[in-house]
C-alpha atoms as a PDB file:
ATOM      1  CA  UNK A   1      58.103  -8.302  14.881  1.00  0.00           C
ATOM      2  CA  UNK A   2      56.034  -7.502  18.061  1.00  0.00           C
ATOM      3  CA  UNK A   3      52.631  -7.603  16.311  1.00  0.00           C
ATOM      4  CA  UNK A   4      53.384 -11.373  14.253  1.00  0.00           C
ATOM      5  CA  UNK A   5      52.691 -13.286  17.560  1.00  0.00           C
ATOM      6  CA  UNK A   6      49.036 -12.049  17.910  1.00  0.00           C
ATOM      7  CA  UNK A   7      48.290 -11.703  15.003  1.00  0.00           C
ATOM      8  CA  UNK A   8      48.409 -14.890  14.215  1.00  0.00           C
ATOM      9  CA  UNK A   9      46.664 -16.155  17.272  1.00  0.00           C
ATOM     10  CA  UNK A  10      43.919 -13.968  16.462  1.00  0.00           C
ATOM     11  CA  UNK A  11      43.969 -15.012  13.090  1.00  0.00           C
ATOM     12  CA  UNK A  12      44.232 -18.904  14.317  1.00  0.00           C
ATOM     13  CA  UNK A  13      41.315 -18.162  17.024  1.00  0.00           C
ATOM     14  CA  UNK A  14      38.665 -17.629  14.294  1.00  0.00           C
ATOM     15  CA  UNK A  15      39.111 -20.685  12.369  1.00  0.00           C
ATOM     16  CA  UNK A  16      41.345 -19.482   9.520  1.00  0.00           C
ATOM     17  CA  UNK A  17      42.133 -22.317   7.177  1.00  0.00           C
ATOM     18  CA  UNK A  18      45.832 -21.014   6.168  1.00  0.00           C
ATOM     19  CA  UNK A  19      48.574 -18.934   7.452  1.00  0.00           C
ATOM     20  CA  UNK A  20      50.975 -16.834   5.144  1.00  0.00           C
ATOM     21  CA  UNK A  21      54.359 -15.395   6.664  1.00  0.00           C
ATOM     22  CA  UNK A  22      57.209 -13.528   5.429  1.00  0.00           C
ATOM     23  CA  UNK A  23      60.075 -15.515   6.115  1.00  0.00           C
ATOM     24  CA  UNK A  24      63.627 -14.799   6.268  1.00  0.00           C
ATOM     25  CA  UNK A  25      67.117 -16.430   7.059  1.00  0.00           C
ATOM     26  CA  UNK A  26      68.230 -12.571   7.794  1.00  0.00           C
ATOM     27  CA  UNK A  27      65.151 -10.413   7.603  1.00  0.00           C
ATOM     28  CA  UNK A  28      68.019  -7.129   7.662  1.00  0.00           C
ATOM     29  CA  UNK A  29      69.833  -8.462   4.677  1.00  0.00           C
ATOM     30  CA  UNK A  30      66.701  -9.490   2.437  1.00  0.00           C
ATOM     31  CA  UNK A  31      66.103  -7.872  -0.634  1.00  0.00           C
ATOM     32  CA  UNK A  32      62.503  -6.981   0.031  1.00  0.00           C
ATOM     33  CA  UNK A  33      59.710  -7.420   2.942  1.00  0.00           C
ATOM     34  CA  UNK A  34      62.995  -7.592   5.440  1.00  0.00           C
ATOM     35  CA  UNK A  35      61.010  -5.482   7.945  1.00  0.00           C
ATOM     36  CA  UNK A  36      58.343  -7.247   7.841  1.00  0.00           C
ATOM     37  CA  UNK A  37      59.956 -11.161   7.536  1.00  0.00           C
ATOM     38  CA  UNK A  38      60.335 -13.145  10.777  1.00  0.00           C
ATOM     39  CA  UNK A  39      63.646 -15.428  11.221  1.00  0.00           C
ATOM     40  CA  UNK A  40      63.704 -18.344  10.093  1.00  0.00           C
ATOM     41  CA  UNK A  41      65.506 -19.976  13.155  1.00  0.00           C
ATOM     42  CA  UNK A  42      62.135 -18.569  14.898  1.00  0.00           C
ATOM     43  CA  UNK A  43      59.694 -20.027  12.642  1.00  0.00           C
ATOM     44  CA  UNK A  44      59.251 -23.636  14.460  1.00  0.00           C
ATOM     45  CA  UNK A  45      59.262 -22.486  17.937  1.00  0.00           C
ATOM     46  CA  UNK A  46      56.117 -19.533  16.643  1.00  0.00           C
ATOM     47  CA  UNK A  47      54.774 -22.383  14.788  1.00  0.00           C
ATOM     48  CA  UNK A  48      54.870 -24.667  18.071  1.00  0.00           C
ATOM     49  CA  UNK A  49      53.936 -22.365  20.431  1.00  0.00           C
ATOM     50  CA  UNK A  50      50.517 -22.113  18.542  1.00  0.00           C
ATOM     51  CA  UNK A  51      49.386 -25.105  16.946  1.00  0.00           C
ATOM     52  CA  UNK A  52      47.548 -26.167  19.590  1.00  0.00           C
ATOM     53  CA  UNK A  53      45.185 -22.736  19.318  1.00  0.00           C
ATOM     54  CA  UNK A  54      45.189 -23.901  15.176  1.00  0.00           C
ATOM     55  CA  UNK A  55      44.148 -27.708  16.306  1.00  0.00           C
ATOM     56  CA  UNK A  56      41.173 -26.492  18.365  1.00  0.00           C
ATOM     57  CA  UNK A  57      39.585 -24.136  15.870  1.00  0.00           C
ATOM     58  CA  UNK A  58      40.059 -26.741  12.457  1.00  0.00           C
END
């Protein structure tokens, strides 16, 4: 999911008051929106890496 990153730091750079993510224990077995799902063992370190950016802008 190359483009999940910055999007959400764009998104999180002009204020937004919510995120919404596809999430997936194993984004290649789900039943639907498996291309577009991120891991779910990746969710905390994407979530960490950027909530600084979110704290600054709310």
């Amino acid at each position: 999911m190359e483009f999940v990153e910055p999007l959400l730091r764009a998104s999180l750079a002009v204020g937004v008051n919510g995120i919404f993510m596809e999430v997936h224990d194993n984004p290649n077995n789900a039943l639907s929106d498996g291309n577009t799902s991120i891991k779910l063992s990746e969710l905390d370190s994407l979530l960490s890496r950027n909530n600084t950016l979110w704290e600054k802008n709310n």
